[in-house]
N, C-alpha and C. Protein backbone atom coordinates (compact mmCIF):
# COMPACT_ATOMS: atom_id res chain seq x y z
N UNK A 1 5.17 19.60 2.04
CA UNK A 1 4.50 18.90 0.96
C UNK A 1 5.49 18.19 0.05
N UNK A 2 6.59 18.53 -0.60
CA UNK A 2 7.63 18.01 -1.44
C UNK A 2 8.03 16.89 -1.03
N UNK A 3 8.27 16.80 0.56
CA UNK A 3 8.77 15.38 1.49
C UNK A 3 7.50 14.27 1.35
N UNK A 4 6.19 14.79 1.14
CA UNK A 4 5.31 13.68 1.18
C UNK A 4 5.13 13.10 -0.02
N UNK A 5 5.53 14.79 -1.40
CA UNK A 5 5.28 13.40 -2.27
C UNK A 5 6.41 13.30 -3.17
N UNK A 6 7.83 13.11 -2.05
CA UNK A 6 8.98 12.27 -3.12
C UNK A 6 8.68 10.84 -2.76
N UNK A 7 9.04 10.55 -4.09
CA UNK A 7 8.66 8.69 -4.58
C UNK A 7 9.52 8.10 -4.14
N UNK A 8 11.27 9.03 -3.70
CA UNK A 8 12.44 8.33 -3.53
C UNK A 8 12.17 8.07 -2.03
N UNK A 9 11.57 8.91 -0.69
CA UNK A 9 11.00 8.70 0.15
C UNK A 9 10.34 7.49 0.78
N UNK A 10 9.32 7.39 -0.62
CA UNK A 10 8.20 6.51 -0.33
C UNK A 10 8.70 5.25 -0.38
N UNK A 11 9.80 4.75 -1.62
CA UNK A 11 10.52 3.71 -1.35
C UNK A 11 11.44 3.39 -0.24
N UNK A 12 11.80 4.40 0.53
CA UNK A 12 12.82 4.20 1.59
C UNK A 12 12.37 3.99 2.41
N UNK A 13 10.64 3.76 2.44
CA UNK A 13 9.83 3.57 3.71
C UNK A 13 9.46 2.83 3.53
N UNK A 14 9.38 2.11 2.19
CA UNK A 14 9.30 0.72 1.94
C UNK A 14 10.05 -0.15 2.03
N UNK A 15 11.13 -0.04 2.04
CA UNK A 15 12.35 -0.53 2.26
C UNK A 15 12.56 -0.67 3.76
N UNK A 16 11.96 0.62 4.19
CA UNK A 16 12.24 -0.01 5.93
C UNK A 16 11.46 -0.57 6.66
N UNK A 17 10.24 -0.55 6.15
CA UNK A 17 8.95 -1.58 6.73
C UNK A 17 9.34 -2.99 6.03
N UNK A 18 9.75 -3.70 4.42
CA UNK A 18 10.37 -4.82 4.71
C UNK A 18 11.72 -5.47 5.66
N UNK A 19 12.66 -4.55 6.07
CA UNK A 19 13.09 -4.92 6.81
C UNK A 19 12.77 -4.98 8.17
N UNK A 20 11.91 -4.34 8.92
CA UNK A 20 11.55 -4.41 10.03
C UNK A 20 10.56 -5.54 10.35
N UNK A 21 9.81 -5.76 9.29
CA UNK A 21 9.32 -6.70 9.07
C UNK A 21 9.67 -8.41 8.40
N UNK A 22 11.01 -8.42 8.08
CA UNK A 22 11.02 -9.59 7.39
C UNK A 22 11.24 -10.75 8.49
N UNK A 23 11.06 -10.93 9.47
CA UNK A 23 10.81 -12.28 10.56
C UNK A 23 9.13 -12.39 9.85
N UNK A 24 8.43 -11.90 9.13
CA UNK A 24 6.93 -12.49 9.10
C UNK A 24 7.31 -13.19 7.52
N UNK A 25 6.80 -14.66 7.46
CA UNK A 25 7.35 -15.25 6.21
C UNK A 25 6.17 -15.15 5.29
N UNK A 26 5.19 -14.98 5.82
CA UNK A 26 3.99 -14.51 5.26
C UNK A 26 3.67 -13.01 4.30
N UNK A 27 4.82 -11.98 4.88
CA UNK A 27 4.13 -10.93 4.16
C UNK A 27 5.41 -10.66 2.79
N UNK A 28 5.51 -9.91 1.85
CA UNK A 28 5.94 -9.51 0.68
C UNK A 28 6.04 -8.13 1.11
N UNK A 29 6.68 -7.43 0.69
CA UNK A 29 6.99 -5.88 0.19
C UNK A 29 7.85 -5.60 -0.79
N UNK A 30 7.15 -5.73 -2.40
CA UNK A 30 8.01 -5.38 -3.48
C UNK A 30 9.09 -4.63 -3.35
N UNK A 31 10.05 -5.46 -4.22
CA UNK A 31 11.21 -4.73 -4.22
C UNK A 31 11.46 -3.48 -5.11
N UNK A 32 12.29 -2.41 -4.29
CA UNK A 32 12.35 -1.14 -5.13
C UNK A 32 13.51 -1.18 -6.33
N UNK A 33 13.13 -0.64 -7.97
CA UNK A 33 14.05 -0.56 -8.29
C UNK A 33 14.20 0.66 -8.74
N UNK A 34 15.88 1.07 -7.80
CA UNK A 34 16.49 2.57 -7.54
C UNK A 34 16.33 3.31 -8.96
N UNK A 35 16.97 1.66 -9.68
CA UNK A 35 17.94 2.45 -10.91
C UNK A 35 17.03 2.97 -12.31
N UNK A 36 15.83 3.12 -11.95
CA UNK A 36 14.24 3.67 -12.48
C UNK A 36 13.38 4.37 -12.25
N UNK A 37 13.80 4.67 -10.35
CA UNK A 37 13.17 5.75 -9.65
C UNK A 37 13.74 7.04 -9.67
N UNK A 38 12.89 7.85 -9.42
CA UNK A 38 13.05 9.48 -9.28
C UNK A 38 11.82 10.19 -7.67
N UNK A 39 12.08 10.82 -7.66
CA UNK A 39 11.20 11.47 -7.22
C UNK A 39 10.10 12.05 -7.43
N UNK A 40 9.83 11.62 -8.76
CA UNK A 40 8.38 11.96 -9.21
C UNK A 40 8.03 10.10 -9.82
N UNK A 41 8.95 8.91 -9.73
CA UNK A 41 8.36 7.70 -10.15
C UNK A 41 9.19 6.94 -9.67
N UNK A 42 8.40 5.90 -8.47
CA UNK A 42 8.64 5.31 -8.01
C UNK A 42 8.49 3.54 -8.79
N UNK A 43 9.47 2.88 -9.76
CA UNK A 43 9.21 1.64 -9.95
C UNK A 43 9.51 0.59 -8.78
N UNK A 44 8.88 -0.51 -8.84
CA UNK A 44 8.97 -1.35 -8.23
C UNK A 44 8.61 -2.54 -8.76
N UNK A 45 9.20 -3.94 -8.16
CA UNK A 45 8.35 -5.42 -8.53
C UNK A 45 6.75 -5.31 -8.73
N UNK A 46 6.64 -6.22 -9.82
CA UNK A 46 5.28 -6.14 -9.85
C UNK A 46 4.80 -7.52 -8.69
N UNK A 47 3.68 -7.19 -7.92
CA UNK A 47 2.54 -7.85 -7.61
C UNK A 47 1.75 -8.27 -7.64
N UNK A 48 1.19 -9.44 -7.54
CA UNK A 48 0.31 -9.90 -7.73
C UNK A 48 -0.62 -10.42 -6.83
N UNK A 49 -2.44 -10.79 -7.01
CA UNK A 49 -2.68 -10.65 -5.89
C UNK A 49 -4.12 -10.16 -6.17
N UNK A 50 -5.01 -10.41 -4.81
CA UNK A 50 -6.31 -9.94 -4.81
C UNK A 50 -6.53 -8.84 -3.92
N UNK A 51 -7.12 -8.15 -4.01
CA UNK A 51 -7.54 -7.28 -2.91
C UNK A 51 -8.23 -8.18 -1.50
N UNK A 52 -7.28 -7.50 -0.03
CA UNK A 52 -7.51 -8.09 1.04
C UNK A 52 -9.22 -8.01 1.14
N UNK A 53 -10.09 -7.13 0.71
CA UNK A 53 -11.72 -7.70 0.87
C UNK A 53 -12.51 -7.98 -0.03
N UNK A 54 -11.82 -8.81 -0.62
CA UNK A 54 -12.76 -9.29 -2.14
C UNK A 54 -12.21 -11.04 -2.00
N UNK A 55 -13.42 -10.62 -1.39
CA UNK A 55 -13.72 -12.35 -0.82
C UNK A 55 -14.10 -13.49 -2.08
N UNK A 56 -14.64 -13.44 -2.69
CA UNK A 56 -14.73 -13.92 -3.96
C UNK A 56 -13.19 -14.52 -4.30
N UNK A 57 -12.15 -13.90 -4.71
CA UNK A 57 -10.90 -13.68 -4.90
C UNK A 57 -10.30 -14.62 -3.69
N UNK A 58 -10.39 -14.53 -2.42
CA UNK A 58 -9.90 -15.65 -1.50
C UNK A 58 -10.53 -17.10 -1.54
N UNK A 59 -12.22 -16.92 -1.71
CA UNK A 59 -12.30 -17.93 -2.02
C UNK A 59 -12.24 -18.44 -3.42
N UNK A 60 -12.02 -18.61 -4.19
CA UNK A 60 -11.51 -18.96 -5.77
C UNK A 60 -10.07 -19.36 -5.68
N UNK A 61 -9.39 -18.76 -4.79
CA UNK A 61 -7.98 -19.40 -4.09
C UNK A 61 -7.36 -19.68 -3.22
N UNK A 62 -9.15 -20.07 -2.69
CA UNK A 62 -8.21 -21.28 -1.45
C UNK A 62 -7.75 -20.30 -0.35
N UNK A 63 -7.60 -19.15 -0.24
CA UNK A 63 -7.36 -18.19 0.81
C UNK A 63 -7.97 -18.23 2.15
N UNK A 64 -7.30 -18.92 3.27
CA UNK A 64 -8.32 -18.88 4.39
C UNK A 64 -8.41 -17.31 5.12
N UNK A 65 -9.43 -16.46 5.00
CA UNK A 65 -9.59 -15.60 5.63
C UNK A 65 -9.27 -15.11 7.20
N UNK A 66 -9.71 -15.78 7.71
CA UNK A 66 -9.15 -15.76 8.95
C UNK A 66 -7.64 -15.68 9.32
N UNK A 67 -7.11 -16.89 8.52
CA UNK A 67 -5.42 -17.11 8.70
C UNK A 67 -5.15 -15.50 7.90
N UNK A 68 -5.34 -14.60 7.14
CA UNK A 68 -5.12 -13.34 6.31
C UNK A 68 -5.48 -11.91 7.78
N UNK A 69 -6.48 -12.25 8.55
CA UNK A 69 -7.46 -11.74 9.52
C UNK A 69 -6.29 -11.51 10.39
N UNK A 70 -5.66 -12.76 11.25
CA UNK A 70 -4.64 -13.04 12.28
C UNK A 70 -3.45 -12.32 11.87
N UNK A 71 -3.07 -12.46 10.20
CA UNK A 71 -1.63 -12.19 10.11
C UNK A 71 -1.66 -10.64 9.85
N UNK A 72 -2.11 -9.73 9.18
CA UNK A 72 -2.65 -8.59 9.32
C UNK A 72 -2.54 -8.10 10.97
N UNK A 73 -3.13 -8.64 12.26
CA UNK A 73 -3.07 -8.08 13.03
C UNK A 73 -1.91 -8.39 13.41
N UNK A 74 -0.82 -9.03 13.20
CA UNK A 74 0.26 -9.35 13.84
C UNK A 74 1.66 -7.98 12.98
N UNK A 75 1.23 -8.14 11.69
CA UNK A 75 1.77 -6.88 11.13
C UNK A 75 1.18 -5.66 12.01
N UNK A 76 0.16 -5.67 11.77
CA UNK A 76 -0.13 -3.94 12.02
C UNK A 76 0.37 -3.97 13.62
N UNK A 77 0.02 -4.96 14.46
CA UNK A 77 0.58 -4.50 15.64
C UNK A 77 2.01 -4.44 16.39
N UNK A 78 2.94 -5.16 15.62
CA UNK A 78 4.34 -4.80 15.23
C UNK A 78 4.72 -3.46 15.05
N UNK A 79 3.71 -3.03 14.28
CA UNK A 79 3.84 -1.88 13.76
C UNK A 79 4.15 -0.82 14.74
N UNK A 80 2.69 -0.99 15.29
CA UNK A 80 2.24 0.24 15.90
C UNK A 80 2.64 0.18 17.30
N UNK A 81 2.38 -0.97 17.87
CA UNK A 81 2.56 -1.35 19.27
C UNK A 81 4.51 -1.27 19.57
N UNK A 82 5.33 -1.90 18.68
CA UNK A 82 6.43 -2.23 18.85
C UNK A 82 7.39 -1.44 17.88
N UNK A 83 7.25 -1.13 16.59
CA UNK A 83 8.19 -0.27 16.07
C UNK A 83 7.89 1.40 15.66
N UNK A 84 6.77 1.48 16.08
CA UNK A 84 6.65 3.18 15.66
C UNK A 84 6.56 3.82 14.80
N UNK A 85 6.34 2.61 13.75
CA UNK A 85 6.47 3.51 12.24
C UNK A 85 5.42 2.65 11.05
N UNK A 86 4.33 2.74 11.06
CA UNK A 86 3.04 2.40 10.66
C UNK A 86 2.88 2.64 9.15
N UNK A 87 2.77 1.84 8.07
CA UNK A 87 2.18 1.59 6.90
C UNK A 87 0.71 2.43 7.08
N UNK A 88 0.61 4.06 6.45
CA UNK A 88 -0.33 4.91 6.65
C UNK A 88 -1.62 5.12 5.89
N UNK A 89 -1.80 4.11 4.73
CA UNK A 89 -2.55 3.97 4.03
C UNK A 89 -3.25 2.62 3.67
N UNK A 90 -3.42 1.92 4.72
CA UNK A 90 -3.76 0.66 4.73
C UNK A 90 -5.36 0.37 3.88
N UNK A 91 -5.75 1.27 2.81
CA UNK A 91 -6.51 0.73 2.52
C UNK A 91 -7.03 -0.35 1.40
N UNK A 92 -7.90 -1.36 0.86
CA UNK A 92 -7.95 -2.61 0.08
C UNK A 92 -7.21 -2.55 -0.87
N UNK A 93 -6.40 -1.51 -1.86
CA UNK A 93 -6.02 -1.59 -2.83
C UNK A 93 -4.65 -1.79 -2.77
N UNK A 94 -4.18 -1.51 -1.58
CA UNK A 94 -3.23 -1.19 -0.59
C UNK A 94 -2.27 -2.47 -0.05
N UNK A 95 -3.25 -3.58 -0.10
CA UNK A 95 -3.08 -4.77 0.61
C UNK A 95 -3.74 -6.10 -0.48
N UNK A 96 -2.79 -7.14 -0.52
CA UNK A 96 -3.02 -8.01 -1.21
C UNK A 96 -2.78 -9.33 -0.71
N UNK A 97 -3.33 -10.25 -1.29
CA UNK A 97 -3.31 -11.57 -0.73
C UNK A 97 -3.29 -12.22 -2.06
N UNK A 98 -2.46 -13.13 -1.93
CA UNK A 98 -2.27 -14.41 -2.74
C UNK A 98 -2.13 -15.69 -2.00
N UNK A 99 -2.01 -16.80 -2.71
CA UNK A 99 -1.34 -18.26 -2.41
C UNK A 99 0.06 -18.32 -3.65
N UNK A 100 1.02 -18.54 -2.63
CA UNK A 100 1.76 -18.56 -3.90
C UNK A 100 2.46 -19.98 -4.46
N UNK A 101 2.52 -20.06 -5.87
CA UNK A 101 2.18 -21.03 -6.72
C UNK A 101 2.96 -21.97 -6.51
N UNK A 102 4.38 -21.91 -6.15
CA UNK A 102 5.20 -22.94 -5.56
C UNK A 102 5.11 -23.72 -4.14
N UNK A 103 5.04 -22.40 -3.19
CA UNK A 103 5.11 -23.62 -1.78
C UNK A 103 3.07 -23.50 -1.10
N UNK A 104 2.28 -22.88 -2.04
CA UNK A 104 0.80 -22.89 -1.56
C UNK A 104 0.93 -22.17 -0.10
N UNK A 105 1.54 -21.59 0.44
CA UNK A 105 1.52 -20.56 1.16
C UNK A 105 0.61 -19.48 1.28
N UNK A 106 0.08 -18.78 2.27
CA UNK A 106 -0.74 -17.62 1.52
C UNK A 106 0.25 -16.62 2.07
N UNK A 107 0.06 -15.36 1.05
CA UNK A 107 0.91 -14.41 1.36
C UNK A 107 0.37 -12.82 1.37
N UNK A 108 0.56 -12.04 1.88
CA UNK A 108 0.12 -10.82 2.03
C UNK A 108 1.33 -9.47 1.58
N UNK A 109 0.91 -8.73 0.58
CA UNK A 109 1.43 -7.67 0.42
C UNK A 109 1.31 -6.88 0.50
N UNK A 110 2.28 -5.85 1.15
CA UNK A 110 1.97 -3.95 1.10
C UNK A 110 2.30 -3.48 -0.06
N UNK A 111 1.45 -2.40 -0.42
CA UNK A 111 2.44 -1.63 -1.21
C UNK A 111 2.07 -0.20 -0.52
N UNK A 112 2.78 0.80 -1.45
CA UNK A 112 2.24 2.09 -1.48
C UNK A 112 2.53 3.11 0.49
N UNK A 113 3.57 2.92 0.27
CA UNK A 113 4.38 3.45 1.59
C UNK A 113 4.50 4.67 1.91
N UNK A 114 3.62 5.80 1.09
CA UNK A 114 3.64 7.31 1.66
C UNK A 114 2.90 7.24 2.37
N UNK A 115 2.63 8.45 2.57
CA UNK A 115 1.76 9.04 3.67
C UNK A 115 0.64 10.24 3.79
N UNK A 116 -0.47 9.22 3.61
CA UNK A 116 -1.04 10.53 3.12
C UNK A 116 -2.19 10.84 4.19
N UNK A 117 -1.82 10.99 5.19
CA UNK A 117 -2.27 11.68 5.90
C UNK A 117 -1.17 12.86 5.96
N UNK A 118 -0.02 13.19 5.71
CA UNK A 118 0.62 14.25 5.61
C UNK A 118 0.52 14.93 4.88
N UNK A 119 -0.09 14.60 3.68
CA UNK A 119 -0.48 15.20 2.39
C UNK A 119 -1.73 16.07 2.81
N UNK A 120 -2.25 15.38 3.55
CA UNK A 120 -3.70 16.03 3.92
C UNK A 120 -3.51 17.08 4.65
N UNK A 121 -2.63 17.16 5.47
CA UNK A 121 -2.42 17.91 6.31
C UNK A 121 -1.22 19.46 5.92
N UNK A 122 -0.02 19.16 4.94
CA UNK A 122 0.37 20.29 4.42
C UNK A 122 -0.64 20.42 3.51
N UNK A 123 -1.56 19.55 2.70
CA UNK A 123 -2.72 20.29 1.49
C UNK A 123 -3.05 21.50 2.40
N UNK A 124 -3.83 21.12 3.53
CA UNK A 124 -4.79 22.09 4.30
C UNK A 124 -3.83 23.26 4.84
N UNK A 125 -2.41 22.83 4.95
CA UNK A 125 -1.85 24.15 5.67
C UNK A 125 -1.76 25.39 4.40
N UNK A 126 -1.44 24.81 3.19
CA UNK A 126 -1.15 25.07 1.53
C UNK A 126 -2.52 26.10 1.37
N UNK A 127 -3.90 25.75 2.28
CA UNK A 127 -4.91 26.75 2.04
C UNK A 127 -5.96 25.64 0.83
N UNK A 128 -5.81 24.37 1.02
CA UNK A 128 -6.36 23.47 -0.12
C UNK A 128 -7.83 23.37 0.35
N UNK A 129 -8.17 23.55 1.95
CA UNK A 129 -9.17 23.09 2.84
C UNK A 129 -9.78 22.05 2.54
N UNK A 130 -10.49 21.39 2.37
CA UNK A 130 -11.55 19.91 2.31
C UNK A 130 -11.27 19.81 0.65
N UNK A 131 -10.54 20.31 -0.46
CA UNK A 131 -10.28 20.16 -1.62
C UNK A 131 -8.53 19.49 -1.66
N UNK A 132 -8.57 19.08 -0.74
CA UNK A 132 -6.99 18.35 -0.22
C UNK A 132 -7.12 17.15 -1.59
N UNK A 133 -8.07 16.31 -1.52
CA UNK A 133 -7.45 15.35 -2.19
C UNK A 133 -7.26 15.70 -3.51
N UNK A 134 -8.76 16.77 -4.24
CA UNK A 134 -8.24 17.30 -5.45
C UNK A 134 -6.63 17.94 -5.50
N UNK A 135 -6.23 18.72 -4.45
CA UNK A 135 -5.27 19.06 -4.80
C UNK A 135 -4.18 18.25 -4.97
N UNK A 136 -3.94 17.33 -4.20
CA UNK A 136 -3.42 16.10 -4.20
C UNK A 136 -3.00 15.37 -5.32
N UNK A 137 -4.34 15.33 -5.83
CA UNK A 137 -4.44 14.65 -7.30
C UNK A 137 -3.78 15.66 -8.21
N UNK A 138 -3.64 16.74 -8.42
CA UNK A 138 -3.25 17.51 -9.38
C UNK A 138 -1.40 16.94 -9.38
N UNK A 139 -1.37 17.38 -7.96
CA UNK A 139 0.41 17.32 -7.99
C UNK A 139 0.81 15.99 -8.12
N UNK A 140 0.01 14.94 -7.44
CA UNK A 140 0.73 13.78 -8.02
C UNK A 140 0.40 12.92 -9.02
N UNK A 141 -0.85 13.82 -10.19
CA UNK A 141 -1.16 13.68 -10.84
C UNK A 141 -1.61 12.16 -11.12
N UNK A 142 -2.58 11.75 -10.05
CA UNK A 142 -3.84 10.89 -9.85
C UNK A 142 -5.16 11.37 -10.58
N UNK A 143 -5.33 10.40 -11.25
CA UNK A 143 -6.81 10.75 -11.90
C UNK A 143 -7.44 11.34 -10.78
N UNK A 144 -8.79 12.01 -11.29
CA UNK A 144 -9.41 12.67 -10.64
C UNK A 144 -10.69 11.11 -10.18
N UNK A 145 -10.90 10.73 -11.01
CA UNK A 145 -11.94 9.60 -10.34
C UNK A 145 -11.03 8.69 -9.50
N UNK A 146 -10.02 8.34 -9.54
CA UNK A 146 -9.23 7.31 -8.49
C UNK A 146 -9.49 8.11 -7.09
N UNK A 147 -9.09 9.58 -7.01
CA UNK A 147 -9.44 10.37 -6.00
C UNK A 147 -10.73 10.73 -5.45
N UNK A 148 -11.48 10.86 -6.02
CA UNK A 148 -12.84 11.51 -5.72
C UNK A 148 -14.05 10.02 -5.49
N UNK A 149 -13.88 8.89 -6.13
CA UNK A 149 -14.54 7.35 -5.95
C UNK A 149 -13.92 6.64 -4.94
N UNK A 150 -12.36 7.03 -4.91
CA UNK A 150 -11.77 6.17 -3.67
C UNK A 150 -11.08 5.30 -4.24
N UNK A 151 -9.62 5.16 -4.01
CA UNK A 151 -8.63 4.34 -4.59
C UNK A 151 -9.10 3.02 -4.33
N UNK A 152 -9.61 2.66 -3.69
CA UNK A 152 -10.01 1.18 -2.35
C UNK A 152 -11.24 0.53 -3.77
N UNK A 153 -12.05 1.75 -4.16
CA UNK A 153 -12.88 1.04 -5.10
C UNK A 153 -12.67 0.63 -6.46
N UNK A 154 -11.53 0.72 -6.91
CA UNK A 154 -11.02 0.03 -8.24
C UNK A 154 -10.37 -1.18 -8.13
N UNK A 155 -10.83 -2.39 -7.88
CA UNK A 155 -10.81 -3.46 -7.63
C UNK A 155 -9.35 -4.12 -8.37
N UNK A 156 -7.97 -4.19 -7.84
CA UNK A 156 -6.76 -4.50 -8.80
C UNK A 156 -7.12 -5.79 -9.59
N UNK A 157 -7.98 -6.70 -9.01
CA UNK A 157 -7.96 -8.12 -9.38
C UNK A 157 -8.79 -8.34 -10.99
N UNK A 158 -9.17 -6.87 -11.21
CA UNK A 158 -9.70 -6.52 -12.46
C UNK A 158 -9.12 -5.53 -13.62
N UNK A 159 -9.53 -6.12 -15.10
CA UNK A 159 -9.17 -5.66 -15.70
C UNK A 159 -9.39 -4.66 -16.25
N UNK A 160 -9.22 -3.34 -16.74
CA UNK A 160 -10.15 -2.29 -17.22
C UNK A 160 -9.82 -2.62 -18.62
């Protein structure tokens, strides 16, 4: 459990999915900064960006879906098919799309490089059973509604 949720980790897996990835000119993976991180806080570049299914948000900018559709599968299957080491939390909040403001490009970003399907899995060895994500939430001290509503449903492209 400690290995899943150091932050210094999570950046080093971010760090190695942009490099494994940087032949795609399309995707982003914020840059980590060391000299702010710990193992309990991971800073990084900020992002910007809509959530990959908030279509509204692509169209309002010009985002061709499809071209977002194609490049997505060309990441993930890099991934999985060719390097072995898979971005484990691919879900909407997870993944972002912009056009960006200088060359009108569209661009796609990861963030959020742990793994939490490992979490799930020492939770349950830990004796957490189907209360994994609460427990989850305690230690990495995630609200309890981000956990229990679903990270995917707090829409980034909005303001609270």
């Amino acid at each position: 459990m400690p290995l899943e949720l150091d932050f210094l980790r999570e950046g080093q897996n971010s760090e190695k999915v942009a490099n494994m990835l940087a032949h795609f000119p399309f995707l982003k993976v914020p840059k980590i900064h060391w000299d702010l991180s710990t193992k309990r806080i991971l800073t990084m570049e900020f992002a910007e960006g809509g959530q990959v299914n908030d279509r509204e948000y692509m169209k309002k900018h010009g985002i061709d879906v499809n071209e977002i559709s194609e490049n997505l599968g060309k990441i993930y299957s890099e991934m999985i098919f060719v390097r072995g080491f898979v971005h484990c939390d691919p879900h909407p909040g997870n993944v972002l799309v912009r056009k960006c403001p200088k060359s009108k490009k569209t661009e796609i970003t990861l963030l959020d490089h742990g793994d939490m399907s490992g979490v799930e899995r020492y939770s349950r060895r830990l004796g957490a059973g189907d209360l994994f994500a609460l427990f989850a939430c305690v230690l990495t001290a995630r609200s309890w509604t981000a956990v229990n509503a679903g990270i995917s449903s707090v829409p980034v492209t909005h303001l609270r």
